[in-house]
Protein backbone atom coordinates (compact mmCIF):
# COMPACT_ATOMS: atom_id res chain seq x y z
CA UNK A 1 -17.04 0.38 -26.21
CA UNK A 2 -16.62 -1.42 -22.89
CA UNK A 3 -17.94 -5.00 -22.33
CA UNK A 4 -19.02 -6.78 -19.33
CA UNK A 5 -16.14 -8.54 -19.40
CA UNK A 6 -13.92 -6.09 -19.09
CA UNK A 7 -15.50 -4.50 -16.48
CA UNK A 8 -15.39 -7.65 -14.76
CA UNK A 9 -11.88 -8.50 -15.22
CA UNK A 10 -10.86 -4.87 -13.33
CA UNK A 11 -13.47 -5.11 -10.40
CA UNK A 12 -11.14 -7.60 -8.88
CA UNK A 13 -7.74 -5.93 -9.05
CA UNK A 14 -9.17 -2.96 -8.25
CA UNK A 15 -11.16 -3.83 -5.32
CA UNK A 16 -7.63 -5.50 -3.36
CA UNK A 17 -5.96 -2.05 -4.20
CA UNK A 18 -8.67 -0.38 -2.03
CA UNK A 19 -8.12 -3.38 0.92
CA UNK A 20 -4.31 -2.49 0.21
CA UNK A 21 -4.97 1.43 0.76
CA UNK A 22 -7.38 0.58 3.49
CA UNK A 23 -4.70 -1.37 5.38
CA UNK A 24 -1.91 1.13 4.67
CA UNK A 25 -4.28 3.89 6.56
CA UNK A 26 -4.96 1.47 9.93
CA UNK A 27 -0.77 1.24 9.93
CA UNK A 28 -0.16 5.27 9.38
CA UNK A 29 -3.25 6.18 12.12
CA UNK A 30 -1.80 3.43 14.60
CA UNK A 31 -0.40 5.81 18.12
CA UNK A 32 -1.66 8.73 17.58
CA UNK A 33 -3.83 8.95 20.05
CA UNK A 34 -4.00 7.09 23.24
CA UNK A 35 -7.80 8.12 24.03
CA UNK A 36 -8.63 5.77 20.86
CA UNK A 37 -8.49 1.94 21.66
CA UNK A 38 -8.36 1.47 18.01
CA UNK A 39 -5.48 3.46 17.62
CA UNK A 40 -4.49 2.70 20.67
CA UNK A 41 -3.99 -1.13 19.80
CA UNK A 42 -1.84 -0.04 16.75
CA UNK A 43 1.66 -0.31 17.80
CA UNK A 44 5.10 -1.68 16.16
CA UNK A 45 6.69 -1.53 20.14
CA UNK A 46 5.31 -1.12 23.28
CA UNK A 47 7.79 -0.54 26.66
CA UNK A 48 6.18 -1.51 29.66
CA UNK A 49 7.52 1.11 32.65
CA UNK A 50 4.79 0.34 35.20
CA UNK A 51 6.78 -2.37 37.49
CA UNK A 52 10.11 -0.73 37.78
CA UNK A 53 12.57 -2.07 40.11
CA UNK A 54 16.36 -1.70 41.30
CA UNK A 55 18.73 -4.42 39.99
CA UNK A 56 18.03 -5.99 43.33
CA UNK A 57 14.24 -6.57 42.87
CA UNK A 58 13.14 -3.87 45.34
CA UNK A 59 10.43 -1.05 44.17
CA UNK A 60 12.64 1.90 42.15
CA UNK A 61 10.10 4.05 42.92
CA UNK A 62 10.35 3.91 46.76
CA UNK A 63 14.62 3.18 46.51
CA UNK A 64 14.80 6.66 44.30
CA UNK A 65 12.83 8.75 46.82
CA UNK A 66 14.94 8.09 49.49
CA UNK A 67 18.31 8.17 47.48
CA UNK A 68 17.54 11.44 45.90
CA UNK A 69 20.11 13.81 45.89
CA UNK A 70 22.78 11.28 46.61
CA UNK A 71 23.13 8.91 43.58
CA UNK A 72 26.86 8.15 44.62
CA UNK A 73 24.72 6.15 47.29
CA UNK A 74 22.37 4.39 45.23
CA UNK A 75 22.35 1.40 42.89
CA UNK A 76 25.12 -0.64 41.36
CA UNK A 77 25.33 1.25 38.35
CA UNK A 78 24.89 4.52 36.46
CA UNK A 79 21.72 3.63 34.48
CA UNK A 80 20.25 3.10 37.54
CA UNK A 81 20.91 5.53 39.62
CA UNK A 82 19.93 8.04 36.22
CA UNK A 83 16.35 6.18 35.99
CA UNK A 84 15.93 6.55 39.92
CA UNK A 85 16.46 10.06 39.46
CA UNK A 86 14.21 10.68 36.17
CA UNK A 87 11.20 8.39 37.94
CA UNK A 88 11.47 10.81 41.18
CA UNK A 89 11.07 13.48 38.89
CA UNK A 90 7.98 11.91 37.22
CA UNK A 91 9.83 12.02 33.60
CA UNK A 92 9.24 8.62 33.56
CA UNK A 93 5.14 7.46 32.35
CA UNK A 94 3.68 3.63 32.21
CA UNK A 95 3.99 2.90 28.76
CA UNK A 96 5.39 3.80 25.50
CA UNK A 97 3.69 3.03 22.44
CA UNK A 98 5.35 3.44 18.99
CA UNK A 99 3.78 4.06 16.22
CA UNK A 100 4.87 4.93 12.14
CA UNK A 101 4.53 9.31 13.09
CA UNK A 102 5.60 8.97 16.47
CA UNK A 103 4.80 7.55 19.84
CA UNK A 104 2.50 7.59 22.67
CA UNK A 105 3.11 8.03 26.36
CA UNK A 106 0.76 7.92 29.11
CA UNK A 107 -0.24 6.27 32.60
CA UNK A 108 -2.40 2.98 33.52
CA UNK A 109 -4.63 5.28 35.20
CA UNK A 110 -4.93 8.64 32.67
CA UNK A 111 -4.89 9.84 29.94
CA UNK A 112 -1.17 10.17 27.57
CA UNK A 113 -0.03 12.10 24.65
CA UNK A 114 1.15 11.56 21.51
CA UNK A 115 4.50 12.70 20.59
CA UNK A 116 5.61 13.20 16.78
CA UNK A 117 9.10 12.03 16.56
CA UNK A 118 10.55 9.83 13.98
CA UNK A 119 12.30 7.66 16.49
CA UNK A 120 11.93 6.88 20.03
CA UNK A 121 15.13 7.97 21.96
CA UNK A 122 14.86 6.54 25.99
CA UNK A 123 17.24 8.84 26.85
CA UNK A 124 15.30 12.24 25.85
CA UNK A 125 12.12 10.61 26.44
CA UNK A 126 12.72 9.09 30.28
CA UNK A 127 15.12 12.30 30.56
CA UNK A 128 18.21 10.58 31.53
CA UNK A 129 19.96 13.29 30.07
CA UNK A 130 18.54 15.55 32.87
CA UNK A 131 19.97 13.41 35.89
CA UNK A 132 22.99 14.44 38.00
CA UNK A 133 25.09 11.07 36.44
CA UNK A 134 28.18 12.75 35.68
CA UNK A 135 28.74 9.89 32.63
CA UNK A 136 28.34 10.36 29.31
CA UNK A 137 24.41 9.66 28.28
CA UNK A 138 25.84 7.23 25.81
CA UNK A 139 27.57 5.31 28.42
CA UNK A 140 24.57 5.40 30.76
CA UNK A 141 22.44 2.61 28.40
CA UNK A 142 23.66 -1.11 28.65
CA UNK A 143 26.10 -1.29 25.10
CA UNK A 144 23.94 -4.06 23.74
CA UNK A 145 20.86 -1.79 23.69
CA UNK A 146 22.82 1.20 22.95
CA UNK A 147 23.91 -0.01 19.83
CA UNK A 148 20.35 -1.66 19.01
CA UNK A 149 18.88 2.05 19.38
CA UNK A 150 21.62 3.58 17.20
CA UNK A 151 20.29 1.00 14.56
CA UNK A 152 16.63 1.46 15.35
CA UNK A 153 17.16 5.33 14.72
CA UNK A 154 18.46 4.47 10.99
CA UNK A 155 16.28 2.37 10.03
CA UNK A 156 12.65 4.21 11.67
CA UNK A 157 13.61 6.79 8.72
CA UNK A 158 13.66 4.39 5.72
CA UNK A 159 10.47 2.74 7.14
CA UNK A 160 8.39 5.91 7.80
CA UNK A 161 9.54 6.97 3.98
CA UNK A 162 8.98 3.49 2.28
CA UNK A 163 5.02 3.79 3.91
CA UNK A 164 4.69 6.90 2.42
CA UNK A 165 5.77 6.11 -0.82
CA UNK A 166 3.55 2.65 -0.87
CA UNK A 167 0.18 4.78 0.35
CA UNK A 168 0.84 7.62 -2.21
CA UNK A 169 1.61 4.82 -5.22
CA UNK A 170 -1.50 3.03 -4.05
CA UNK A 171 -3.61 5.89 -4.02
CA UNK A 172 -2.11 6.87 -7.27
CA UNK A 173 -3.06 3.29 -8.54
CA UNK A 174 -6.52 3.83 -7.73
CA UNK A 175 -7.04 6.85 -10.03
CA UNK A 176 -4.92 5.71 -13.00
CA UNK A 177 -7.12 2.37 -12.42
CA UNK A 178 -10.49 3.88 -13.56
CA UNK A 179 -8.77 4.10 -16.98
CA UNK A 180 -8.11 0.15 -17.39
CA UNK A 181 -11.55 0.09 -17.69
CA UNK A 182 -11.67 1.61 -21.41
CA UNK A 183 -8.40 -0.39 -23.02
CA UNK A 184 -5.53 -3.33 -21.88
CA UNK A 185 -2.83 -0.50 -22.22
CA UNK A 186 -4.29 0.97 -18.87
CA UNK A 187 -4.34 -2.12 -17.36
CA UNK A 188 -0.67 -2.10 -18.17
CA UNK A 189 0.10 1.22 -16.78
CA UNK A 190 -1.83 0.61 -13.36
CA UNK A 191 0.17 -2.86 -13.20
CA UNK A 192 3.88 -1.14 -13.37
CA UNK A 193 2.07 1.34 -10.44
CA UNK A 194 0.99 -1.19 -8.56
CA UNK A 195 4.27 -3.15 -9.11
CA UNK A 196 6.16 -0.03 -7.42
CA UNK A 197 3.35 0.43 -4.82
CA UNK A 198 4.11 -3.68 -4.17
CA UNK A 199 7.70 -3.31 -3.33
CA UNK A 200 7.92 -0.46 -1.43
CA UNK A 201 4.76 -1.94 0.86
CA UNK A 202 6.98 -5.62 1.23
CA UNK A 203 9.95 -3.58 1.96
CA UNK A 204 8.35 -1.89 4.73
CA UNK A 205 6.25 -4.30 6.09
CA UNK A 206 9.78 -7.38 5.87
CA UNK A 207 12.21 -4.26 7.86
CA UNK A 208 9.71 -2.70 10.18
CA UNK A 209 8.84 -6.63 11.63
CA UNK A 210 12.30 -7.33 11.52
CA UNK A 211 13.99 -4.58 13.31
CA UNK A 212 11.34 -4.22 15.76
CA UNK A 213 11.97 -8.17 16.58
CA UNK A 214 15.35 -7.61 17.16
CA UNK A 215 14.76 -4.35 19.13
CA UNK A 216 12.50 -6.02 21.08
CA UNK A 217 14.89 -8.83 21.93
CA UNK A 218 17.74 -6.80 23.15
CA UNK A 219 15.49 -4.22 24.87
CA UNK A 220 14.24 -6.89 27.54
CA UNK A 221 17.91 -8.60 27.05
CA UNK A 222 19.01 -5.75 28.71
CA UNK A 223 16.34 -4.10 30.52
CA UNK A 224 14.33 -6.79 32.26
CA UNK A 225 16.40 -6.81 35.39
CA UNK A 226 14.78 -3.34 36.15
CA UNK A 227 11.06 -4.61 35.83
CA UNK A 228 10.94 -3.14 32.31
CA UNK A 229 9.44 -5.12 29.57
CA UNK A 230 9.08 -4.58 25.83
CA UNK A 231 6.65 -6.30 23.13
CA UNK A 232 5.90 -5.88 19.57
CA UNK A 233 2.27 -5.44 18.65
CA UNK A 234 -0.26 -7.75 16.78
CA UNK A 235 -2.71 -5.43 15.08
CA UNK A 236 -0.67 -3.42 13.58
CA UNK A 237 1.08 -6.40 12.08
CA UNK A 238 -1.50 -8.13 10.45
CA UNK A 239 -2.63 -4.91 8.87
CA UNK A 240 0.58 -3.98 7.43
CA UNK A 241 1.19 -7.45 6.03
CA UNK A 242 -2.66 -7.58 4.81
CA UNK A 243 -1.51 -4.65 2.75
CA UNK A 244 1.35 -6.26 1.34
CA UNK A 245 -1.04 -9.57 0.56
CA UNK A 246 -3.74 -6.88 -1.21
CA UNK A 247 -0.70 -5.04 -2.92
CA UNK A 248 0.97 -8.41 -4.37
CA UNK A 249 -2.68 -9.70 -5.41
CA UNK A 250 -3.54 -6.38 -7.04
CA UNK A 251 -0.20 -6.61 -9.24
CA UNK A 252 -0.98 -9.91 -10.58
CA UNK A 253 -4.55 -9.67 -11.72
CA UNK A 254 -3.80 -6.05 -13.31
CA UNK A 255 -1.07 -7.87 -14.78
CA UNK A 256 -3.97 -10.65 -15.76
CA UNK A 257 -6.10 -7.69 -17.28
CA UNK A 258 -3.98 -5.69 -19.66
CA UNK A 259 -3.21 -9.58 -21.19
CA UNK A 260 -6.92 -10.41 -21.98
CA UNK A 261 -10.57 -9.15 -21.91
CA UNK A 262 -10.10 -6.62 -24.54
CA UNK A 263 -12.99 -3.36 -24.44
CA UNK A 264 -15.29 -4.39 -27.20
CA UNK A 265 -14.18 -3.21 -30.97
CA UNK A 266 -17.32 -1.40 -33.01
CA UNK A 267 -16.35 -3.41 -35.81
CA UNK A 268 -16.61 -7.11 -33.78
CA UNK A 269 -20.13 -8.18 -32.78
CA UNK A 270 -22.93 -6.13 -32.09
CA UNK A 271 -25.70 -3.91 -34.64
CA UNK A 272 -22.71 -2.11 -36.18
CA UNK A 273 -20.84 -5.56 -36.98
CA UNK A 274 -23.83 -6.98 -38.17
CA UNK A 275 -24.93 -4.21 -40.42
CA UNK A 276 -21.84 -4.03 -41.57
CA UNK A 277 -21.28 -7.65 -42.95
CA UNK A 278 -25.34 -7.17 -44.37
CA UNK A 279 -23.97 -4.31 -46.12
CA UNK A 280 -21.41 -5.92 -48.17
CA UNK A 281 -22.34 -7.61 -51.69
CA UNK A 282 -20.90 -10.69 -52.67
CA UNK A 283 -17.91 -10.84 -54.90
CA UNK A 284 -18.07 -11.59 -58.59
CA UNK A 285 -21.65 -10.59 -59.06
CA UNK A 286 -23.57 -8.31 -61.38
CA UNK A 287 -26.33 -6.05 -60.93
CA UNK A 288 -28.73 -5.22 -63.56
CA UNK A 289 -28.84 -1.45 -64.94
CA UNK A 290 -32.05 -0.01 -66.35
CA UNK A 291 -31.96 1.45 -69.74
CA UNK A 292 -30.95 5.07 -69.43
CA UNK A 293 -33.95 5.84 -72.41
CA UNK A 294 -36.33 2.90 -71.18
CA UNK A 295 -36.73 4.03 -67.29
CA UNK A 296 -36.54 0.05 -67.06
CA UNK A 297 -36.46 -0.65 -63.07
CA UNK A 298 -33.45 -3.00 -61.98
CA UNK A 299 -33.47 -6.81 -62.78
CA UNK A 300 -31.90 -9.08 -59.62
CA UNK A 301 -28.46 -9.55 -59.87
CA UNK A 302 -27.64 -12.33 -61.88
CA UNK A 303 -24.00 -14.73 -61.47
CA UNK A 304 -21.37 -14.31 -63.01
CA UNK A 305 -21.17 -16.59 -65.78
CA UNK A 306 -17.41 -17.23 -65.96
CA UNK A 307 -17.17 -15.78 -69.89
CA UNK A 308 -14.88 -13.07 -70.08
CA UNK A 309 -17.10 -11.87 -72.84
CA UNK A 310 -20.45 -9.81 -71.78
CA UNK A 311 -23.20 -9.51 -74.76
CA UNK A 312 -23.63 -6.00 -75.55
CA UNK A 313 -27.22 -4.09 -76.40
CA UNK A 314 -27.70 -1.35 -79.04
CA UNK A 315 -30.48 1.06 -78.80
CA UNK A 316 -30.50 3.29 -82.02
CA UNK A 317 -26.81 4.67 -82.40
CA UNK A 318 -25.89 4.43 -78.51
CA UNK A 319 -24.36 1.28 -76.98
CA UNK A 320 -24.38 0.62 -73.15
CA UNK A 321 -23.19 -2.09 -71.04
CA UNK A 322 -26.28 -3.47 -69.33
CA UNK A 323 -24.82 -5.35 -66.53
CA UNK A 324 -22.40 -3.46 -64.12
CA UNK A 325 -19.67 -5.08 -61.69
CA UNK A 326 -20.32 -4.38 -58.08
């Protein structure tokens, strides 16, 4: 049987797993679609492409229409002259908005699209590999930020994997949950789930702000001399580290559970404990038994003297014992 108590003592755990689960789904849905503002607003990175200019400070947009078709002419140096090219072809949009599945691309004054891809590469994406720069697309990117993408591409796989795993162990801590209700052994289970679902949410949530700080940092490092500009978002943020403050709550107070409020035992309080203790006789006591030739009804119970020896009855040739222990 379940008591209040119990029930109480699991509405709180269980409630910050759904706030965990919650916060895990406003971090998966975040750049998926640019016609949401919601989603929209949900962003680890956003690169700013709507102010590009030439090393020198002049419009790119207005440099690369007249230099197109002679990049040995243009620019002072190969990333440049690439970008010049891939904004004259319109490859390049306003902003780029990464998300956890992918990113989103679009214009100031339409509409973008989302793109599934588990890492942003500027070099596909802007379609520097499409220009007539007879370098290496490797060697067209400043090193700094070359090397900061190389990392960013590593670690976008463990991230997008450790979210998974933390909104499929929450999930899975929400069902295995309903049985803490019945016994502390439950509560146990569901707090080595949520323990896992814990980690792997802190793991993501400490690499994915970290990473994306120092992306951010070397992308306007090196970029911001060609009116590019890159941020990290706040929404997203707060959710995914709301998720990890649920998750870490949720592990301690299931933890709490499975050591106290115990479901209620049918033998411990209640009609059936009380009918139970009513039941039972008290020791060293006898109970009067009517004749067997008499029909005499039963006397009250009388105490037990302490003599070892009990006074025996004869009726005609048969002998009973007239008191019984009980």
């Amino acid at each position: 049987m379940t008591s209040i108590g119990r029930i109480a003592c699991i509405v709180f755990p269980y409630a910050v797993t759904v706030g965990a689960l919650i916060s895990l789904i406003f971090v998966g849905i975040g750049s998926t679609n640019s016609n949401s503002s919601t989603k929209t607003d949900l962003y680890f990175f956003r690169a700013d492409l709507s102010n590009l200019t030439s090393a020198g400070g002049s419009s790119l947009a207005n440099e690369a229409a007249s230099a197109l078709g002679d990049l040995t002419n243009f620019g002072s140096s190969c990333f440049e002259a690439a970008l010049a090219e891939a904004l004259a072809k319109n490859h390049i949009r306003d902003f780029y908005d990464i998300g956890l599945w992918g990113y989103c691309a679009g214009n100031k004054t339409s509409s973008g699209k989302f793109e599934a891809e588990f890492a942003f590469d500027p070099v596909s994406v802007w379609g520097l590999n499409n220009t007539g720069s007879s370098k290496d697309v490797e060697d067209i990117l400043p090193s700094n930020l070359h090397k900061a993408l190389n990392t960013y591409k590593a670690v976008s796989k463990w991230i997008f994997i450790a979210y998974i795993i933390a909104f499929g162990v929450t999930a899975l801590e929400l069902i295995v949950g309903l049985f803490a209700i019945c016994s502390r052994l439950g509560s146990l289970v569901t707090s080595i789930i949520s323990g896992v679902a814990f980690f792997f949410t802190a793991a993501a949530s400490i690499t994915a702000t970290a990473m994306f700080a120092v992306f951010t940092g070397t992308f306007n490092t090196a970029l911001k001399q060609y009116g590019m500009h890159g941020s990290m978002g706040h929404n997203i943020y707060v959710a995914t580290w709301i998720a990890t403050a649920f998750a870490f709550c949720g592990t301690l107070f299931w933890l709490f559970s499975s050591c106290c409020c115990a479901a209620r035992s049918p033998y411990h309080g209640g009609r059936a404990g009380r009918s139970r203790v009513m039941a039972e006789k008290a020791p060293y006591t006898y109970e009067r038994v009517s004749s067997p030739y008499g029909g005499a009804p039963a006397g009250p119970a009388a105490p037990y003297s302490g003599q070892h020896n009990v006074p025996m009855q004869t009726f005609r040739q048969d002998a009973y014992e007239p008191f019984r222990h009980v």
